[in-house]
C-alpha atoms as a PDB file:
ATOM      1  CA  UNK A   1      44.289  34.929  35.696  1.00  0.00           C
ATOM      2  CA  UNK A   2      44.131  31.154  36.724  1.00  0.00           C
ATOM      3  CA  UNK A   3      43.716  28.298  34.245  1.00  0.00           C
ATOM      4  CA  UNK A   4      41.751  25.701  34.957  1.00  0.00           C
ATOM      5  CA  UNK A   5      43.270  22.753  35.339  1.00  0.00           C
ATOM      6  CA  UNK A   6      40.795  19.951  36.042  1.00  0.00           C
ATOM      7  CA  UNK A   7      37.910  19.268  33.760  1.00  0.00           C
ATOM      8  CA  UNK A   8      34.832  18.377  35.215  1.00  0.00           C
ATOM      9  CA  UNK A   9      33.090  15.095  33.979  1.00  0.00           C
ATOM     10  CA  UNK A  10      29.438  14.561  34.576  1.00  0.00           C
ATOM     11  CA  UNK A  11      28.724  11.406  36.707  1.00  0.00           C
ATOM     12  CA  UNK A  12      25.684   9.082  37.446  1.00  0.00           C
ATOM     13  CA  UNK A  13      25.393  10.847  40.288  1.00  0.00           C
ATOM     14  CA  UNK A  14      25.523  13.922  39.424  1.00  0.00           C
ATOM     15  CA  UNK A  15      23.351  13.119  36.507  1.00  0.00           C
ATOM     16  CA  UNK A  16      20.824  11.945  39.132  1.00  0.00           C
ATOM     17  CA  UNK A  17      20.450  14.838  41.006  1.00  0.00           C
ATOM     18  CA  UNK A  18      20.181  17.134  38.056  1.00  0.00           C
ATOM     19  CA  UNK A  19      17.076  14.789  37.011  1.00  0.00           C
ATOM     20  CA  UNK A  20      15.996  14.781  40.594  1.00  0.00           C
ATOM     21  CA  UNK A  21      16.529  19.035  40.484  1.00  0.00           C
ATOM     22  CA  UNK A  22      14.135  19.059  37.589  1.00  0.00           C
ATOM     23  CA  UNK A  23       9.978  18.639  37.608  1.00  0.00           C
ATOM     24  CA  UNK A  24       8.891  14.963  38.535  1.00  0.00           C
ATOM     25  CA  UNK A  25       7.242  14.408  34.514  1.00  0.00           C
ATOM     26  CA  UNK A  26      10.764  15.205  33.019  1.00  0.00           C
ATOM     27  CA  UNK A  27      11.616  11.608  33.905  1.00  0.00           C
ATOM     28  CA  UNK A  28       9.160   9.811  31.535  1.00  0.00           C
ATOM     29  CA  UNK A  29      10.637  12.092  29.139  1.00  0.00           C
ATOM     30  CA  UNK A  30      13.349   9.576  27.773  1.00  0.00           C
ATOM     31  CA  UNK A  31      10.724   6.646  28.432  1.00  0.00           C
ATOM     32  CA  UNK A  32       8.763   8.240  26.198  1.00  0.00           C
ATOM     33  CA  UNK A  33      10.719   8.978  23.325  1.00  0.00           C
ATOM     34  CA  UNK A  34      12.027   5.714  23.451  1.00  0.00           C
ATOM     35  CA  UNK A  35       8.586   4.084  22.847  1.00  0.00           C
ATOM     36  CA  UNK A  36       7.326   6.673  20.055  1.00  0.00           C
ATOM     37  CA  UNK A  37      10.971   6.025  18.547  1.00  0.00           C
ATOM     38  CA  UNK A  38      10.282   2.307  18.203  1.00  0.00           C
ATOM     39  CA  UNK A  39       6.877   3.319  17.276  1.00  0.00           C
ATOM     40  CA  UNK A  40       7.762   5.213  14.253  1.00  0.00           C
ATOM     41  CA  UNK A  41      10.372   2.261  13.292  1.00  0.00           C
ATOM     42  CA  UNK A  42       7.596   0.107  12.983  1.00  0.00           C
ATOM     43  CA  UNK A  43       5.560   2.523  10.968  1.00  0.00           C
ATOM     44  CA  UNK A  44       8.328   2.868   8.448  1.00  0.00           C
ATOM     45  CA  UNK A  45       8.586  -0.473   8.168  1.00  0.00           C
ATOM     46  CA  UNK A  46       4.740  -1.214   7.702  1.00  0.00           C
ATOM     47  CA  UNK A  47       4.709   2.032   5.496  1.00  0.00           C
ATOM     48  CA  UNK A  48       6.983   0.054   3.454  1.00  0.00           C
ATOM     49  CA  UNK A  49       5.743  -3.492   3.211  1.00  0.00           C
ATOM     50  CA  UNK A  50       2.107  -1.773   2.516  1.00  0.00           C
ATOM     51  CA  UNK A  51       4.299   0.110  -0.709  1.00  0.00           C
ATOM     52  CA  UNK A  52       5.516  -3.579  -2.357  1.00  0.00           C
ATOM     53  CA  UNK A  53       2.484  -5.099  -2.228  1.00  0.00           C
ATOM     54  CA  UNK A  54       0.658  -2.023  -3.810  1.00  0.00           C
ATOM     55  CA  UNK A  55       3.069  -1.990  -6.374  1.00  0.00           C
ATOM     56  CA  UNK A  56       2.948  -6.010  -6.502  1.00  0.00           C
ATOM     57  CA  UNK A  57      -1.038  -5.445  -6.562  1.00  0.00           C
ATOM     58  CA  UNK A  58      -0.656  -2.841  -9.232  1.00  0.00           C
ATOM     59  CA  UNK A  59       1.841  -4.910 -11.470  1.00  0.00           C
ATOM     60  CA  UNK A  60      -0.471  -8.115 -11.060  1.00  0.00           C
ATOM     61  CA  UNK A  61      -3.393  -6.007 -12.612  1.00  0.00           C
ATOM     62  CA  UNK A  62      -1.349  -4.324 -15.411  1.00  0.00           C
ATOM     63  CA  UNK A  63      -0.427  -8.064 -16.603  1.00  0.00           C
ATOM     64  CA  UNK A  64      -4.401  -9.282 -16.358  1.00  0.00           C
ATOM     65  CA  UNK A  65      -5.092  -6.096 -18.495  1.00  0.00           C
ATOM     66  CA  UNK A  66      -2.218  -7.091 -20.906  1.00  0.00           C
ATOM     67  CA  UNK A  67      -3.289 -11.086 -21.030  1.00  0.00           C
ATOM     68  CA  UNK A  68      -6.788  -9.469 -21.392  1.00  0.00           C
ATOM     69  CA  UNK A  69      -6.113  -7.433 -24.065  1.00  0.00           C
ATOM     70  CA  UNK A  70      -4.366 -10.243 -25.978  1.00  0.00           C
ATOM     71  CA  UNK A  71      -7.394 -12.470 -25.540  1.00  0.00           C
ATOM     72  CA  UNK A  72      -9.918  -9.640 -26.774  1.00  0.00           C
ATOM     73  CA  UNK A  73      -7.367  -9.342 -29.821  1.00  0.00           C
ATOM     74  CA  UNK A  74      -7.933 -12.511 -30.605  1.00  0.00           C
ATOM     75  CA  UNK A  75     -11.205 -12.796 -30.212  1.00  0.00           C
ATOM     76  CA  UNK A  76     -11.477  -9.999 -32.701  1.00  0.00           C
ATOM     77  CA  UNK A  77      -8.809 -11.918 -35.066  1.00  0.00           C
ATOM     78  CA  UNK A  78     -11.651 -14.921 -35.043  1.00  0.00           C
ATOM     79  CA  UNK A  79     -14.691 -12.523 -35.528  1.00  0.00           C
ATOM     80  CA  UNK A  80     -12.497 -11.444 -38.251  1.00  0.00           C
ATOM     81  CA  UNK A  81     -11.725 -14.657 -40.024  1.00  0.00           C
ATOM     82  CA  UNK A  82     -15.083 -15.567 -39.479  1.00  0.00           C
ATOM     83  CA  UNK A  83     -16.995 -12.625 -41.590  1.00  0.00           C
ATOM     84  CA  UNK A  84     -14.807 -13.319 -44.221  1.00  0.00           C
ATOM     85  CA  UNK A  85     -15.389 -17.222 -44.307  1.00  0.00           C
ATOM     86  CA  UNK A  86     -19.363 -15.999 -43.934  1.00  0.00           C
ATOM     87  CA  UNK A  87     -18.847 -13.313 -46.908  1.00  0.00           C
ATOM     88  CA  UNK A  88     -17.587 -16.402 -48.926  1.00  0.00           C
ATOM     89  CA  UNK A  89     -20.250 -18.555 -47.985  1.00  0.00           C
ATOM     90  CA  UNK A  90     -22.717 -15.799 -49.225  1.00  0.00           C
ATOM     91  CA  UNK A  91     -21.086 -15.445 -52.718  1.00  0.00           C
ATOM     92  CA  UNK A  92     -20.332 -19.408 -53.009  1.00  0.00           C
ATOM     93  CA  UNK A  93     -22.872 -20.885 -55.489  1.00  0.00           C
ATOM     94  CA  UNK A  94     -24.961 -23.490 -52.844  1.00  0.00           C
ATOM     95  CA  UNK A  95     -23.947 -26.555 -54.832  1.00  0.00           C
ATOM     96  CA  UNK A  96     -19.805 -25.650 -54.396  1.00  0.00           C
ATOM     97  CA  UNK A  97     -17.849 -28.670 -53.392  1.00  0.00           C
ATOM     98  CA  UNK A  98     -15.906 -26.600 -50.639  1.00  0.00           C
ATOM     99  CA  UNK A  99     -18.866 -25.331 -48.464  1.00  0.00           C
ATOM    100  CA  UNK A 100     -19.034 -27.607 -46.440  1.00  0.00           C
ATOM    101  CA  UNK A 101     -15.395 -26.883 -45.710  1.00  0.00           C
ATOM    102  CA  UNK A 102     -16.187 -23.220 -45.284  1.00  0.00           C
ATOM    103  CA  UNK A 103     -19.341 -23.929 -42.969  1.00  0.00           C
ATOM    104  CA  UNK A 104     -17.404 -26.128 -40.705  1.00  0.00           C
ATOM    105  CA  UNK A 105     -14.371 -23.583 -40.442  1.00  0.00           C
ATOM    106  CA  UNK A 106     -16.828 -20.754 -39.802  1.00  0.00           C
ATOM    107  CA  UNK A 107     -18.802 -22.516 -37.425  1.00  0.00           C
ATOM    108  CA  UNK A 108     -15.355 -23.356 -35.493  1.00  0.00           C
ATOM    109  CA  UNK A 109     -14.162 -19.971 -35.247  1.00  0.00           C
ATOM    110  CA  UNK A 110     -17.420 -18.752 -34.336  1.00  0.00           C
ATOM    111  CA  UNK A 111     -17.656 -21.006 -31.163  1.00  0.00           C
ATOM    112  CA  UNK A 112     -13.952 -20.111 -30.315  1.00  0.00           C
ATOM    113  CA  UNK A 113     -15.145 -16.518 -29.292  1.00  0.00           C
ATOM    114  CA  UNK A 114     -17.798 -17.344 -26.452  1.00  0.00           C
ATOM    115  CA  UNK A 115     -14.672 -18.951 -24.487  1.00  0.00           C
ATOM    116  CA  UNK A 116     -12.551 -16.097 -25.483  1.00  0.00           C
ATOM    117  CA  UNK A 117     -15.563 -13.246 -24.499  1.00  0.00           C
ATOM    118  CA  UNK A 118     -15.397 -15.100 -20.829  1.00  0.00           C
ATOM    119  CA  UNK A 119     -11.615 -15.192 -20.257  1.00  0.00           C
ATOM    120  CA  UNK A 120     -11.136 -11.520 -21.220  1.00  0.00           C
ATOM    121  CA  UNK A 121     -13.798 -10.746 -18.922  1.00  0.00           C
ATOM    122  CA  UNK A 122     -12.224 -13.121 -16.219  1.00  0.00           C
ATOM    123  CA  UNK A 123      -8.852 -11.207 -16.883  1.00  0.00           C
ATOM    124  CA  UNK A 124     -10.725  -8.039 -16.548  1.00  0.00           C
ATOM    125  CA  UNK A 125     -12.209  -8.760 -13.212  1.00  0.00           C
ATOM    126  CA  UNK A 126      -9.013  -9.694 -12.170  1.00  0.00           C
ATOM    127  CA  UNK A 127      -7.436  -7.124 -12.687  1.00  0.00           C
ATOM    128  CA  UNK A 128     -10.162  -4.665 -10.964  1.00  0.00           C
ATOM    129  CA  UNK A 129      -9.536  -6.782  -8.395  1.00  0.00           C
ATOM    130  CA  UNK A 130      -5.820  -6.561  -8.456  1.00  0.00           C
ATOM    131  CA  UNK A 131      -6.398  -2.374  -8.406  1.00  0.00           C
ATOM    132  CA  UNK A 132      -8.820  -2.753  -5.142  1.00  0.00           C
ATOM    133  CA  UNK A 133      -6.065  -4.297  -3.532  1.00  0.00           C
ATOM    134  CA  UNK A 134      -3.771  -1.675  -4.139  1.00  0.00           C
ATOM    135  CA  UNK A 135      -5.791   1.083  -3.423  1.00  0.00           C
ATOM    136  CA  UNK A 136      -6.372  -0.375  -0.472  1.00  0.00           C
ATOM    137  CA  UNK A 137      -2.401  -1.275   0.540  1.00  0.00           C
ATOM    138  CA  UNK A 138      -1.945   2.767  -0.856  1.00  0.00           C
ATOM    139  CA  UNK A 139      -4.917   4.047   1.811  1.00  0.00           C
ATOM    140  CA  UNK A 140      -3.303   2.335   4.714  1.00  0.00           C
ATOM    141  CA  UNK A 141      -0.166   3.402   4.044  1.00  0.00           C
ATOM    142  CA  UNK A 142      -1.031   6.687   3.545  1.00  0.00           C
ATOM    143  CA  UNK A 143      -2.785   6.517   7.016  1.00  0.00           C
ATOM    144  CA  UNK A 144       0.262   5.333   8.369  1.00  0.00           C
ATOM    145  CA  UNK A 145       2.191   7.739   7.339  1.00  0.00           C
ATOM    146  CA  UNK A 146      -0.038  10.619   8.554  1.00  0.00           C
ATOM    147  CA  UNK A 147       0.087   8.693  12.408  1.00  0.00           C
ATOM    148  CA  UNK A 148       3.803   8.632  11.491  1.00  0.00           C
ATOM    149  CA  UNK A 149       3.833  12.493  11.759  1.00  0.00           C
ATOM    150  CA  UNK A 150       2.228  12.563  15.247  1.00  0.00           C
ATOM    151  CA  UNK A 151       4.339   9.916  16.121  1.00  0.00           C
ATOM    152  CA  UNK A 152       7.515  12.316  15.512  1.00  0.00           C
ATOM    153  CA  UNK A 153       5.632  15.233  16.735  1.00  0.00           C
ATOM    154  CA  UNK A 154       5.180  13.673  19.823  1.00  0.00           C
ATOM    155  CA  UNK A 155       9.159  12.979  19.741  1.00  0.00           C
ATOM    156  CA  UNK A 156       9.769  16.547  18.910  1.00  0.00           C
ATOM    157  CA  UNK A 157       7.262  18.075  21.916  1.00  0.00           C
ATOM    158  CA  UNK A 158       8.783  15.672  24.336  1.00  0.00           C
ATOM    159  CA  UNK A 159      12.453  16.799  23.363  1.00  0.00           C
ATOM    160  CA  UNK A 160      11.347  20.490  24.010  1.00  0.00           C
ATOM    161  CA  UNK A 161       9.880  19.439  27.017  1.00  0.00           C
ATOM    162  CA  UNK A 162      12.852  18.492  28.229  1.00  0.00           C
ATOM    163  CA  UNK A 163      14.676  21.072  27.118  1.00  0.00           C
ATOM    164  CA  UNK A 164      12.797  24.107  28.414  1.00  0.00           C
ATOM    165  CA  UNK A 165      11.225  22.211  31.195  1.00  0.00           C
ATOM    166  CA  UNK A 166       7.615  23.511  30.095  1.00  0.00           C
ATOM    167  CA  UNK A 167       5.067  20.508  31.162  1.00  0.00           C
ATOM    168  CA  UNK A 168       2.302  22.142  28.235  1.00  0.00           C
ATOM    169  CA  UNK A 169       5.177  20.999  25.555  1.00  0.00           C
ATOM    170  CA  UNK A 170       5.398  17.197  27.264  1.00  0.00           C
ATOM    171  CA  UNK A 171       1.261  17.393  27.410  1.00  0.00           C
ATOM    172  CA  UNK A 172       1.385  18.245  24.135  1.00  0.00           C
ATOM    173  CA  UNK A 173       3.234  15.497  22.982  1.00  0.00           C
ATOM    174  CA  UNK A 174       1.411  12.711  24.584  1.00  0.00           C
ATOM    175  CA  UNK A 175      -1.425  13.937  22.879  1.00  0.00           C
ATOM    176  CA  UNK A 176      -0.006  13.947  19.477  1.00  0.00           C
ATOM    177  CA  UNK A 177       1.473  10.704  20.201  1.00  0.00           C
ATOM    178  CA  UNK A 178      -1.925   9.669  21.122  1.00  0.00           C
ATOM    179  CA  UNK A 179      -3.262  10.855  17.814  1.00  0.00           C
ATOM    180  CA  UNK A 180      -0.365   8.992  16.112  1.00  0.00           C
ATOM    181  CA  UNK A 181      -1.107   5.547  18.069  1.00  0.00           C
ATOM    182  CA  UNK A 182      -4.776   5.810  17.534  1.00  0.00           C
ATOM    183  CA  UNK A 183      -5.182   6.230  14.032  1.00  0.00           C
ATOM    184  CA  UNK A 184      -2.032   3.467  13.970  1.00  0.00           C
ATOM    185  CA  UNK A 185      -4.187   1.166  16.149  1.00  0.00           C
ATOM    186  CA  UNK A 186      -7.579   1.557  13.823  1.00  0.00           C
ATOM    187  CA  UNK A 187      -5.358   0.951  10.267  1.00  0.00           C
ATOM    188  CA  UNK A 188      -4.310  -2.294  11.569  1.00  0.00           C
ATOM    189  CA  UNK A 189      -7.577  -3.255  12.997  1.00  0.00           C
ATOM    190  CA  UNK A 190      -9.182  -2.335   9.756  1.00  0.00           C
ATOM    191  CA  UNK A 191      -6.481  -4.078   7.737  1.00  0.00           C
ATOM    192  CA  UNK A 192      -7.236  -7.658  10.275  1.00  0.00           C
ATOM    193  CA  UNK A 193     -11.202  -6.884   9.787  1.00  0.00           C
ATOM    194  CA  UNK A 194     -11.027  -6.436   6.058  1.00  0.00           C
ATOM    195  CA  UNK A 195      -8.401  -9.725   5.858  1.00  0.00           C
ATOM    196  CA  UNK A 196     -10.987 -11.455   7.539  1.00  0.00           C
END
């Protein structure tokens, strides 16, 4: 039995003519891939970005609900203070030296709370604001991520393509591709329109 004694390495040329053997599509193959690869980099990337500033968004409106919260407590502190000034007032003979004092105090910490009642309501629609945003950073990216999965689909149609040389497979894959590009293509317009 003989052995072999040269190994044969591939060359551009012969490369060539096994590309040139197969169907005439099977050469977009690798262009293909290539752009739905760089594709899919960018969608990971966007997917990302769109992530932070949900959380940022989300992070933003938990702090207007705690600052909120802090100025309803107060508020209800000075409501508070104020019905038990009032209660004095009400037992207080009307002649007692220090009702004026208690009048004056009450009356302050009465018109503390109208200031107070808008602020907390400020901070409230703030924050509502704050979760629109990141509902709406959390929509697109889950968009993205779905055209992100026709994006590789295409990839993975395309690769059997190649590999079994069946045209329906490479079809197949442009179309998913499509999908993947499309709904890509109406996010971001959306995302510019609703920027706007």
């Amino acid at each position: 039995m003989a052995i072999p004694t040269a190994v044969v390495q591939p060359t551009a040329e012969s490369s060539t003519s096994a590309l040139a053997a197969g169907p005439p599509w099977i050469r977009y193959v690798a262009m293909l891939t290539g752009v739905l690869a760089a594709v899919g980099g960018f969608l990971t990337v966007r997917g990302s970005k769109l992530a932070n500033e949900a959380i940022y968004h989300s992070t933003r409106a938990v702090l207007n609900q705690a600052e909120a919260t802090d100025v309803w407590a107060e508020y209800q502190a000075d409501s508070i203070k104020a019905r038990g000034v009032e209660t004095q007032l009400i037992l207080l003979a009307p002649d007692a030296p220090a009702r004026g004092l208690l009048e004056a105090s009450a009356k302050e910490l009465r018109d503390r709370q109208h200031p107070l009642t808008l602020r907390a309501k400020e901070l409230e629609g703030q924050r509502g604001a704050e979760i629109a945003q990141s509902d709406r950073r959390l929509a697109e990216k889950n968009s993205l991520d779905f055209a992100g999965t026709f994006v590789q689909l295409g990839i993975a149609l395309a690769s059997v393509a190649a590999m079994t040389r069946r045209r329906t497979a490479f079809v197949a894959g442009i179309i998913a591709a499509g999908v993947g590009i499309g709904v890509t293509a109406y996010v971001l317009a959306i995302h510019h329109i609703v920027k706007s």
